[in-house]
C-alpha atoms as a PDB file:
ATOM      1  CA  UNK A   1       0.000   0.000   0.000  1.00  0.00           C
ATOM      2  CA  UNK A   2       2.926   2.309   1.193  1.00  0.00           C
ATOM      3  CA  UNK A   3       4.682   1.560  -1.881  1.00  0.00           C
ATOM      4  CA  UNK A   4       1.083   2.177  -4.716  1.00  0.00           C
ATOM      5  CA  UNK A   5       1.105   5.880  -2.703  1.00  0.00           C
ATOM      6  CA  UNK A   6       4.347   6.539  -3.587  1.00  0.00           C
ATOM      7  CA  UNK A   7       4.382   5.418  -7.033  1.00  0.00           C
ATOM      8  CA  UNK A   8       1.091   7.900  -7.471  1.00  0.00           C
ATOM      9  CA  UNK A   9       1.996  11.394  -8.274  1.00  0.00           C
ATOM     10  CA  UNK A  10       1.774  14.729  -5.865  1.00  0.00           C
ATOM     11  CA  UNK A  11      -1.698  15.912  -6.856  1.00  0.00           C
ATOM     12  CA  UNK A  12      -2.947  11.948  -6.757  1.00  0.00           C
ATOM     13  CA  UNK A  13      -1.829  11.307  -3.541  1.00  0.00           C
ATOM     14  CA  UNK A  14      -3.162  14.822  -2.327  1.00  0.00           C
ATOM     15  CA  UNK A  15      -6.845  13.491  -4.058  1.00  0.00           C
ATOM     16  CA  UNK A  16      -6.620   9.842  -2.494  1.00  0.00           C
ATOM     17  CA  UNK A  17      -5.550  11.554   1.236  1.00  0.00           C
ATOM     18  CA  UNK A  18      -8.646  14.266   1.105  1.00  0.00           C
ATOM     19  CA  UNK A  19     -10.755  10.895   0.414  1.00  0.00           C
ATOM     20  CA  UNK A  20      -9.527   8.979   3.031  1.00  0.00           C
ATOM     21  CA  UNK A  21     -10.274  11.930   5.400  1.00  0.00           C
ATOM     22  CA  UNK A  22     -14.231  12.300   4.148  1.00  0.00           C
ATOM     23  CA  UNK A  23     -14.137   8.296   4.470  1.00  0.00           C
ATOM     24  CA  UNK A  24     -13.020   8.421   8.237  1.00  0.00           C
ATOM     25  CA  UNK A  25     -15.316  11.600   8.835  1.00  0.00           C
ATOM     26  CA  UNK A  26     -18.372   9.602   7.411  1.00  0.00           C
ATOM     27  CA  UNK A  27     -17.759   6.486   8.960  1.00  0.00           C
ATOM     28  CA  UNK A  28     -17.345   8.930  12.152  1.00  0.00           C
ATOM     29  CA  UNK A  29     -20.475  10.318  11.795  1.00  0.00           C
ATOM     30  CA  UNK A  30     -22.886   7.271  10.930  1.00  0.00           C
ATOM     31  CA  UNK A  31     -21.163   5.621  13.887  1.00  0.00           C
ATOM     32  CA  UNK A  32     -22.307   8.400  16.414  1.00  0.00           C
ATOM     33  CA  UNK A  33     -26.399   8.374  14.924  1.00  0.00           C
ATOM     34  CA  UNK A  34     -26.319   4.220  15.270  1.00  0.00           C
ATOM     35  CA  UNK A  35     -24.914   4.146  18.924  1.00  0.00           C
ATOM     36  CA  UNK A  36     -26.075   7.498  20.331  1.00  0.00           C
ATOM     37  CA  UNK A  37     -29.113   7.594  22.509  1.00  0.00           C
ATOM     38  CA  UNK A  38     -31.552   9.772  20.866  1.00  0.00           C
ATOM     39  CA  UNK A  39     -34.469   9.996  22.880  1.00  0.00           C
ATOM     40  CA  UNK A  40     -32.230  10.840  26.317  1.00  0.00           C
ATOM     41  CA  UNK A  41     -30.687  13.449  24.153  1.00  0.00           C
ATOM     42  CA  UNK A  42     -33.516  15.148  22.839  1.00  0.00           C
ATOM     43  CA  UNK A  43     -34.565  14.958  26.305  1.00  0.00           C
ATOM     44  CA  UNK A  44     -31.858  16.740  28.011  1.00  0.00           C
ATOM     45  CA  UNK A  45     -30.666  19.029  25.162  1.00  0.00           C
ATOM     46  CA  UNK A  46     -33.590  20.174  23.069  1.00  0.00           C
ATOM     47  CA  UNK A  47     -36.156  19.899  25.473  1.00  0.00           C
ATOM     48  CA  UNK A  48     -39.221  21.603  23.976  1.00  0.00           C
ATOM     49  CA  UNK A  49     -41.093  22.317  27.158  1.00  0.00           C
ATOM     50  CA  UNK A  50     -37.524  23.828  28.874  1.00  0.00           C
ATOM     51  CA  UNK A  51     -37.608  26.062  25.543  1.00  0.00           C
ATOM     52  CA  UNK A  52     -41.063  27.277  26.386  1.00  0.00           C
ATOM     53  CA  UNK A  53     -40.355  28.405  29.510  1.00  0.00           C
ATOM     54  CA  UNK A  54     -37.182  30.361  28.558  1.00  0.00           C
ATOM     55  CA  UNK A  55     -38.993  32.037  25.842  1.00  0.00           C
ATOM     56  CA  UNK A  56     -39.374  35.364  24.798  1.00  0.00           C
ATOM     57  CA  UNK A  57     -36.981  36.220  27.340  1.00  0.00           C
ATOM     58  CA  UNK A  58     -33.772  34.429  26.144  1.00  0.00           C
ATOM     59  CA  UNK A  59     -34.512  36.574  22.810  1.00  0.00           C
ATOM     60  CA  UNK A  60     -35.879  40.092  24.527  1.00  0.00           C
ATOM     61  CA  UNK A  61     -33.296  40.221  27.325  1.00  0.00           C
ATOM     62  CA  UNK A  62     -30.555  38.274  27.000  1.00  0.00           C
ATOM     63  CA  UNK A  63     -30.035  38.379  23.128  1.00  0.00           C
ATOM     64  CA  UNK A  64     -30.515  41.732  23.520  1.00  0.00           C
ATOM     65  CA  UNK A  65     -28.119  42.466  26.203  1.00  0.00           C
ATOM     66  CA  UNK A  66     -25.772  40.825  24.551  1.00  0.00           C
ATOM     67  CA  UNK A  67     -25.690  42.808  21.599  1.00  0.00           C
ATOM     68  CA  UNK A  68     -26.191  45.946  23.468  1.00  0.00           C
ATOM     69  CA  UNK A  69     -23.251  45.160  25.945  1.00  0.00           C
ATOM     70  CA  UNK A  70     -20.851  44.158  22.814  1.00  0.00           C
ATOM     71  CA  UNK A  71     -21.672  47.339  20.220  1.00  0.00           C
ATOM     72  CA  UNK A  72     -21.306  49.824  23.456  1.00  0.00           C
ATOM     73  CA  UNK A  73     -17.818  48.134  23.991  1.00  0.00           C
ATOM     74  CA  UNK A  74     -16.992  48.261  20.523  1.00  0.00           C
ATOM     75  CA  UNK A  75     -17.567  51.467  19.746  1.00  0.00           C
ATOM     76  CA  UNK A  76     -15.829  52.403  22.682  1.00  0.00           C
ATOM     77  CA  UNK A  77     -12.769  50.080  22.527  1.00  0.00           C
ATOM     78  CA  UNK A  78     -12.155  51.300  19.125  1.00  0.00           C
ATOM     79  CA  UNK A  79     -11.962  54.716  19.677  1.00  0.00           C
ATOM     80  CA  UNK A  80      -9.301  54.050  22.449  1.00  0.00           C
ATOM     81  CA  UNK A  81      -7.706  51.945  20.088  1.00  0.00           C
ATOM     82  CA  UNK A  82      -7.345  54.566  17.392  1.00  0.00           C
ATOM     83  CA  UNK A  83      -6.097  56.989  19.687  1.00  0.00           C
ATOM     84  CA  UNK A  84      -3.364  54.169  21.256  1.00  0.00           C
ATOM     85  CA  UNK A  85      -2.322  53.431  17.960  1.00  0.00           C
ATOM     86  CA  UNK A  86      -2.128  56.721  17.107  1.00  0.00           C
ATOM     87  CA  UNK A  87       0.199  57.521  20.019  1.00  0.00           C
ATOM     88  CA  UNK A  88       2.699  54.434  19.962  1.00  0.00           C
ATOM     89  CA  UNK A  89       2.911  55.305  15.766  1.00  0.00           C
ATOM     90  CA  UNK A  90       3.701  58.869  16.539  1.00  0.00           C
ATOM     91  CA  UNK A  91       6.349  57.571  19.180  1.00  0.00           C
ATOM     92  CA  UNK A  92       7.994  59.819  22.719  1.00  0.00           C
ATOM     93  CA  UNK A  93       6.372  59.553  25.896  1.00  0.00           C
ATOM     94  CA  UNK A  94       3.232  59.201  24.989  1.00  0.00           C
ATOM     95  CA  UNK A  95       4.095  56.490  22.308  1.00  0.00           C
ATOM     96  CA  UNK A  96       5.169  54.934  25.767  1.00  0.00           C
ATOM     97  CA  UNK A  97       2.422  54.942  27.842  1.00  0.00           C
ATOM     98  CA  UNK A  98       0.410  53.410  24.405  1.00  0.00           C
ATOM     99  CA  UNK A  99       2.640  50.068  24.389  1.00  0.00           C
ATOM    100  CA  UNK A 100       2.571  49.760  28.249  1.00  0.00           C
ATOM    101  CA  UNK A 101      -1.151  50.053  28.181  1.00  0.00           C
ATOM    102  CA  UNK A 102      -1.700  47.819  25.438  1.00  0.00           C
ATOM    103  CA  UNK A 103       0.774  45.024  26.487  1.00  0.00           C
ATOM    104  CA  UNK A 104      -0.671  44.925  29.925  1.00  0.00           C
ATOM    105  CA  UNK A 105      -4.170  44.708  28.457  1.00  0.00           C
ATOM    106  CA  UNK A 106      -3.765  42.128  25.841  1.00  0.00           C
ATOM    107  CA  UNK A 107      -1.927  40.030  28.502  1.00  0.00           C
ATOM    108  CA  UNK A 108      -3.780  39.699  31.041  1.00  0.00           C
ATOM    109  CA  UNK A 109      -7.323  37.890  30.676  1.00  0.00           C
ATOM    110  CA  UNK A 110     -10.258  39.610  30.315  1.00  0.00           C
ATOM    111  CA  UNK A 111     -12.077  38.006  32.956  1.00  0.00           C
ATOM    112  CA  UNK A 112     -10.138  39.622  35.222  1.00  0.00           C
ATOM    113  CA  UNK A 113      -9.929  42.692  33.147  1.00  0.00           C
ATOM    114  CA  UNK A 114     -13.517  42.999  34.641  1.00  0.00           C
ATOM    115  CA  UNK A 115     -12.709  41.888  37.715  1.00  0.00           C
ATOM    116  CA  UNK A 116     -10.337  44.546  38.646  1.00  0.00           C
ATOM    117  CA  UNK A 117     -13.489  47.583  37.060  1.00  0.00           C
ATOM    118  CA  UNK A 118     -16.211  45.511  38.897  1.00  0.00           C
ATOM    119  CA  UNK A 119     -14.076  45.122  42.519  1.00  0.00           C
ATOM    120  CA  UNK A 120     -11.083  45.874  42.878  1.00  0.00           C
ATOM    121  CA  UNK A 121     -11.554  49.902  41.516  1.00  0.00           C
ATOM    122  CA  UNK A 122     -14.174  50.510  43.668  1.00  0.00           C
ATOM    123  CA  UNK A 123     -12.505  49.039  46.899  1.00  0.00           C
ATOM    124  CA  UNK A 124      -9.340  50.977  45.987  1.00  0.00           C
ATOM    125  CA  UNK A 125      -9.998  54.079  45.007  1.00  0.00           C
ATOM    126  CA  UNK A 126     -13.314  54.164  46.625  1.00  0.00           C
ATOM    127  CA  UNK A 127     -15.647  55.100  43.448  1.00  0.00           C
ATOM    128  CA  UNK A 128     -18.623  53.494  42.084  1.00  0.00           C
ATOM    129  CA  UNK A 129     -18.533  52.717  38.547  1.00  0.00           C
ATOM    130  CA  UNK A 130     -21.103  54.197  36.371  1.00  0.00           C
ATOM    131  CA  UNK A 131     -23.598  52.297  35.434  1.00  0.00           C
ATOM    132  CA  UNK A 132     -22.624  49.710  38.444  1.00  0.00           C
ATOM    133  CA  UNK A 133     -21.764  46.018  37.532  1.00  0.00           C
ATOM    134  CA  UNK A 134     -23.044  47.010  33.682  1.00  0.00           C
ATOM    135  CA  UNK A 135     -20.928  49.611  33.585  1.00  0.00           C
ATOM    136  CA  UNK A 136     -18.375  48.175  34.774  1.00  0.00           C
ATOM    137  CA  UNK A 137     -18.798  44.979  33.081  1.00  0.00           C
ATOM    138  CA  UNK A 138     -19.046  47.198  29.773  1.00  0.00           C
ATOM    139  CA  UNK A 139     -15.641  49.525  30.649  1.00  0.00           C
ATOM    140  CA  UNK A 140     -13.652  45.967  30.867  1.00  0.00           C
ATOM    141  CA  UNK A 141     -14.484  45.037  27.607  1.00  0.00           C
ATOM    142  CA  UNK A 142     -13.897  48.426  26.425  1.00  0.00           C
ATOM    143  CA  UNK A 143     -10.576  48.473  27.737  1.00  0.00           C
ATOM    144  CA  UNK A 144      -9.712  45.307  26.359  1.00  0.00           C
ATOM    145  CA  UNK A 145     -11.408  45.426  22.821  1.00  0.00           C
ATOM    146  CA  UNK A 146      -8.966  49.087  22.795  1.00  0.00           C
ATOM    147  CA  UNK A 147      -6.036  47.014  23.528  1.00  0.00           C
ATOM    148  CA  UNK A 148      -6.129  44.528  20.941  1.00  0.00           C
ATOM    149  CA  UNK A 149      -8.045  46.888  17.548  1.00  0.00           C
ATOM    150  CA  UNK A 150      -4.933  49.357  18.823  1.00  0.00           C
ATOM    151  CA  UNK A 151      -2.947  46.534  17.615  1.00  0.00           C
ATOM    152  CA  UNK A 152      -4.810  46.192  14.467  1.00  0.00           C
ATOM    153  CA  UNK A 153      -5.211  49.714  13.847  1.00  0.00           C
ATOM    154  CA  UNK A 154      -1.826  50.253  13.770  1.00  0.00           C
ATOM    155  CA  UNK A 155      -1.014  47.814  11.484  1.00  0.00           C
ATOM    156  CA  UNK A 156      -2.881  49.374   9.379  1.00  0.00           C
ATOM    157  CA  UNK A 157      -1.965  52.628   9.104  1.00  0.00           C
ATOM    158  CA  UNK A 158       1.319  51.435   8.474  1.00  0.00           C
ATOM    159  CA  UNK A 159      -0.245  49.612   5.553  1.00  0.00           C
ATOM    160  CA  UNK A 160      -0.570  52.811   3.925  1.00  0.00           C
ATOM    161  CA  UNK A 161       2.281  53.868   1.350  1.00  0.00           C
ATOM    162  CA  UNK A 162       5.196  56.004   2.937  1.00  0.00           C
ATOM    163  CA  UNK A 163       3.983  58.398  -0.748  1.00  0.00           C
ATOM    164  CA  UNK A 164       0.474  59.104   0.786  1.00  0.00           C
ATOM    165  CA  UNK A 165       2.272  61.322   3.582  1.00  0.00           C
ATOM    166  CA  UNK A 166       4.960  62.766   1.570  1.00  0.00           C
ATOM    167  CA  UNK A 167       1.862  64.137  -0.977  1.00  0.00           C
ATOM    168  CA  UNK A 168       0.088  65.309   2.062  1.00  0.00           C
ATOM    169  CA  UNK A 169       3.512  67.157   3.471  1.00  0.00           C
ATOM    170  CA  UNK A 170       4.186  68.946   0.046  1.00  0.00           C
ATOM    171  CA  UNK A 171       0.426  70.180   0.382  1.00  0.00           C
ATOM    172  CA  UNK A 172       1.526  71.965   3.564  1.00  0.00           C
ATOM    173  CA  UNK A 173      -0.320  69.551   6.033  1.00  0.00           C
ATOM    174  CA  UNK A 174       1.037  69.303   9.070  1.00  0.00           C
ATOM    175  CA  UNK A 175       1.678  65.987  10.474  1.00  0.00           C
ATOM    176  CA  UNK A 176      -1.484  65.683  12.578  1.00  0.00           C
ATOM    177  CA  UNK A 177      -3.173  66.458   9.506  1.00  0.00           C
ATOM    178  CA  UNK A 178      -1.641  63.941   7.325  1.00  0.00           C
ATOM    179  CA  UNK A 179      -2.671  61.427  10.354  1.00  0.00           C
ATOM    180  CA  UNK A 180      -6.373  62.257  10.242  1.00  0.00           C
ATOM    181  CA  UNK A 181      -7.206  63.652   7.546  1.00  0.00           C
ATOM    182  CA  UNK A 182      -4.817  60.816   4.949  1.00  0.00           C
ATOM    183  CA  UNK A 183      -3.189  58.349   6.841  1.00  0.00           C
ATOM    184  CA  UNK A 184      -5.722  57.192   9.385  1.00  0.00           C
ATOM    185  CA  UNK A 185      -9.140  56.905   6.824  1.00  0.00           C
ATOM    186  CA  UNK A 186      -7.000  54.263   4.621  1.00  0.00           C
ATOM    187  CA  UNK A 187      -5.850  52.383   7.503  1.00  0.00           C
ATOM    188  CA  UNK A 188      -9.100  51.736   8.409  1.00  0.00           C
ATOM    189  CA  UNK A 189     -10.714  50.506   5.547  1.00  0.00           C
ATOM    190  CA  UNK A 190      -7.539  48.600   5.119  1.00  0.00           C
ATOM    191  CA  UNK A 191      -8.285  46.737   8.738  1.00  0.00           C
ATOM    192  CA  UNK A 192     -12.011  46.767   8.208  1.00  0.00           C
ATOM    193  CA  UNK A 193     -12.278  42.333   8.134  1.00  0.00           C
ATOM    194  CA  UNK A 194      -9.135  42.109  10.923  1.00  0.00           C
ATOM    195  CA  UNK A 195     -12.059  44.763  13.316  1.00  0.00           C
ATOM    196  CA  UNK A 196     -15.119  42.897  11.602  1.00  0.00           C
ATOM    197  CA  UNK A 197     -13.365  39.580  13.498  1.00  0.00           C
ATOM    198  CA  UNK A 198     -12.725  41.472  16.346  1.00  0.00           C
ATOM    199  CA  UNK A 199     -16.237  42.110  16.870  1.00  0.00           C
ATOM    200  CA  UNK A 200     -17.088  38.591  16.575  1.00  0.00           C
ATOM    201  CA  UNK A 201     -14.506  38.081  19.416  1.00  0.00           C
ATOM    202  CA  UNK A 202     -16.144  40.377  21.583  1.00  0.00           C
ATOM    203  CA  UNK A 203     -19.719  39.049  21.271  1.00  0.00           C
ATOM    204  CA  UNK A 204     -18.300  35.799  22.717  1.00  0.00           C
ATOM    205  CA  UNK A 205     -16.341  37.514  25.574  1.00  0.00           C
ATOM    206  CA  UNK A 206     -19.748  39.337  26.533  1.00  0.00           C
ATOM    207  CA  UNK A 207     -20.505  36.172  28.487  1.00  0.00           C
ATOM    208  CA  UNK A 208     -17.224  37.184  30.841  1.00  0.00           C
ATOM    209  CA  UNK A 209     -19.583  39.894  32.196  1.00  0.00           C
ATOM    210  CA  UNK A 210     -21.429  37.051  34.626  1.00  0.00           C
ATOM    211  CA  UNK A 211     -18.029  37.722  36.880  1.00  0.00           C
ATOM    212  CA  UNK A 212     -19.627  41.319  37.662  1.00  0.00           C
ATOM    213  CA  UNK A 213     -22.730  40.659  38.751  1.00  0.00           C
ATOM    214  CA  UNK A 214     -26.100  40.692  37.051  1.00  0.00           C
ATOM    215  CA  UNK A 215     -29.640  41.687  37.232  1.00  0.00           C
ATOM    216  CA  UNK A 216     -32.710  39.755  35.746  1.00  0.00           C
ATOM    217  CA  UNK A 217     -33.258  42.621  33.236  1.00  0.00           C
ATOM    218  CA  UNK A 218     -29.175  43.103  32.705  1.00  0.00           C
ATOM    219  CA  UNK A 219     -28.566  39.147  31.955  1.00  0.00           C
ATOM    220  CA  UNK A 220     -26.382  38.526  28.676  1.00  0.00           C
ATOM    221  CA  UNK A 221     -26.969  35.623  26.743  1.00  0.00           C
ATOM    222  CA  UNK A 222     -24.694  33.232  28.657  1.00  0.00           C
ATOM    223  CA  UNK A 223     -25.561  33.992  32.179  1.00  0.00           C
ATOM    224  CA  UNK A 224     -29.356  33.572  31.452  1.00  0.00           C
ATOM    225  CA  UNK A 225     -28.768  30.182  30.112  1.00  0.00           C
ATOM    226  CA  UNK A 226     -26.738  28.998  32.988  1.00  0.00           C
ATOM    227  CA  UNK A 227     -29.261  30.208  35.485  1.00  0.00           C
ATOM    228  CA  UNK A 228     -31.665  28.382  33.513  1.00  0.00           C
ATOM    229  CA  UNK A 229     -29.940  25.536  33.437  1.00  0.00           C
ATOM    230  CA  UNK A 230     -29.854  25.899  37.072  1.00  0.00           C
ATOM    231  CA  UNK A 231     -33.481  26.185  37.584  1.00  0.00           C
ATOM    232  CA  UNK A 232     -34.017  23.314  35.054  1.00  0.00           C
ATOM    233  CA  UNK A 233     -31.515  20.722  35.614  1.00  0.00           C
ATOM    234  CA  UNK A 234     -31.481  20.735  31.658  1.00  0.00           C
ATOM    235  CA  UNK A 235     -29.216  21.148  29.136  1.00  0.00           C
ATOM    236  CA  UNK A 236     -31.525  22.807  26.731  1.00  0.00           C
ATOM    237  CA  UNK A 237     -31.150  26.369  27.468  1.00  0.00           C
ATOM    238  CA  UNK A 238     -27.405  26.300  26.913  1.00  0.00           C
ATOM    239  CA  UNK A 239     -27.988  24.539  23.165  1.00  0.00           C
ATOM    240  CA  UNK A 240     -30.469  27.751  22.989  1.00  0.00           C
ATOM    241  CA  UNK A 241     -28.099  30.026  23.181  1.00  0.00           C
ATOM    242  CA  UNK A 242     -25.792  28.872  21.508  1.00  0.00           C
ATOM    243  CA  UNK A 243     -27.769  28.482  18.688  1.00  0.00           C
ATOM    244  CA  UNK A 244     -28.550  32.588  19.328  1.00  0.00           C
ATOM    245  CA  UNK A 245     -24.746  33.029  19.082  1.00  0.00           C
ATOM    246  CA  UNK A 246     -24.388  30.893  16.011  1.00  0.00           C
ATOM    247  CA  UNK A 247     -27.198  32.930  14.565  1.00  0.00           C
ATOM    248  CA  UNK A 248     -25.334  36.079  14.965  1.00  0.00           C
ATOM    249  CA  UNK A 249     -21.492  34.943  14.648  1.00  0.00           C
ATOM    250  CA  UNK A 250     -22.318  33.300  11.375  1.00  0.00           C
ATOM    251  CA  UNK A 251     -23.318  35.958   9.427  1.00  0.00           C
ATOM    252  CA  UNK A 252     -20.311  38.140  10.791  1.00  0.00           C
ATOM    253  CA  UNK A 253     -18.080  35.717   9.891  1.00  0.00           C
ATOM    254  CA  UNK A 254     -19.157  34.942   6.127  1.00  0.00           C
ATOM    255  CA  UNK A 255     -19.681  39.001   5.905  1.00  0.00           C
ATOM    256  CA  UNK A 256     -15.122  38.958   7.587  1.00  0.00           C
ATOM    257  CA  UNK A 257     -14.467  36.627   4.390  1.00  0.00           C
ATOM    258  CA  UNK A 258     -16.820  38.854   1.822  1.00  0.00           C
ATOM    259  CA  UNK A 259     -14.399  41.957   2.928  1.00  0.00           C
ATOM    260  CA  UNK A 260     -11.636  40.195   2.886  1.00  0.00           C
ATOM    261  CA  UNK A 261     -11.831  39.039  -0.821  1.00  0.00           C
ATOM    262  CA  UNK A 262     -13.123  42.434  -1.594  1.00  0.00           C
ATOM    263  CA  UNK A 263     -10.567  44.515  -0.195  1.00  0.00           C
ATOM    264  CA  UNK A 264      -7.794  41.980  -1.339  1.00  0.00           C
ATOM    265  CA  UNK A 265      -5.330  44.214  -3.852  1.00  0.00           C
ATOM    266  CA  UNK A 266      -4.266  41.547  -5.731  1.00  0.00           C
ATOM    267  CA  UNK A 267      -7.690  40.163  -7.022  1.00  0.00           C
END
């Protein structure tokens, strides 16, 4: 056998090694529907009577939370990003202070990102948060998301062509100018899938927020299913919302690939 595969060429051997894999994947497959038990499953995970009970509220609170709690840190985490980018590209002191801050933010975890905004801020510096465990909840993400799309950001606005400032200097632009006005507007369009996946990110670290504390009207998606699993001793409200997630994430994700084919300079 070992000696047929090597006889058959490079693109053969690729062909009869992608079959294999689909061969082993099917036989994978049919082997899990002949010896799985169905009934127990649809029992524990798709419960139709657990669904009932979580519903409209799964969709009108904590789908909507969710969304709300991730667009409110996005657009805030990438307008800190922008301007931390914008610092540690323009360099000095200030360029400083950008890579500290976004080092220390991108390693340490986000759960206890939130942590330290939810407890630790308030017990040290003795301030309330506003907006309470929300808001504080919302201000951890923020400060993350502006770590990491400073990252991006930067990236790409040094994308853009060294030519596109030199144009914008023999205008008479100043260099904050050039930054805003030139530079800055075609490094974002240039990082529009690399943010676009970002986002994506962030709707699944929404489900961190649990750590601060939550109301039944200020539940995100994940902390409403675990408290309904909880109340159920069933499985059924975490396949709901993870469906939910799918049924955003999806879409984001095929929309990343659109952009990135679309904004790719060499097609």
């Amino acid at each position: 056998m070992v000696a047929l595969l090597s006889s058959l060429k490079p693109t053969a051997r690729q062909r009869v090694g992608r079959l294999s894999s689909y061969l082993v994947g099917i036989i994978f497959v049919v082997l899990v529907i002949v010896v799985a038990d169905w009934p127990t499953i649809a029992k524990q995970f798709a419960n139709p009577e657990v669904a009932a009970k979580m519903w409209p509220g799964i969709v009108t609170i904590a789908l909507r939370n969710t969304l709300l709690y991730t667009i409110a840190s996005f657009i805030l985490g990438s307008l800190l990003g922008i301007l931390l980018a914008v610092l540690k590209v323009a360099g000095g002191p200030l360029g400083w202070f950008a890579i500290g801050f976004i080092e220390l933010f991108r390693g340490i975890p986000a759960l206890l990102t939130i942590f330290a905004f939810a407890f630790v801020v308030p017990i040290a510096f003795n301030v309330q948060v506003p907006g309470g465990a929300v808001g504080a909840g919302i201000l951890g993400l923020t400060v993350v998301t502006g770590a990491y799309t400073a990252e991006i950001i930067r990236s790409g606005i040094e994308a853009v062509s060294p030519g596109q400032r030199e144009a914008a200097r023999s205008l008479g632009m100043t260099s904050g100018q050039t930054m805003f006005w030139i530079i800055l507007p075609q490094g974002l369009r240039i990082v529009i899938p690399p943010m676009t996946n970002e986002f994506v990110m962030l709707l699944k670290d929404s489900s961190l927020l649990f750590i601060a504390g939550a109301t039944v009207q200020s539940k995100e998606l994940t902390t409403f299913a675990r408290d309904s699993l909880s109340q159920t001793a069933n499985a059924t409200p975490l396949m709901m919302a993870a469906l939910l997630y799918l049924l955003v994430t999806l879409p984001l994700t095929w929309l990343v690939g659109r952009l990135e084919k679309r904004l790719d300079p060499k097609r």
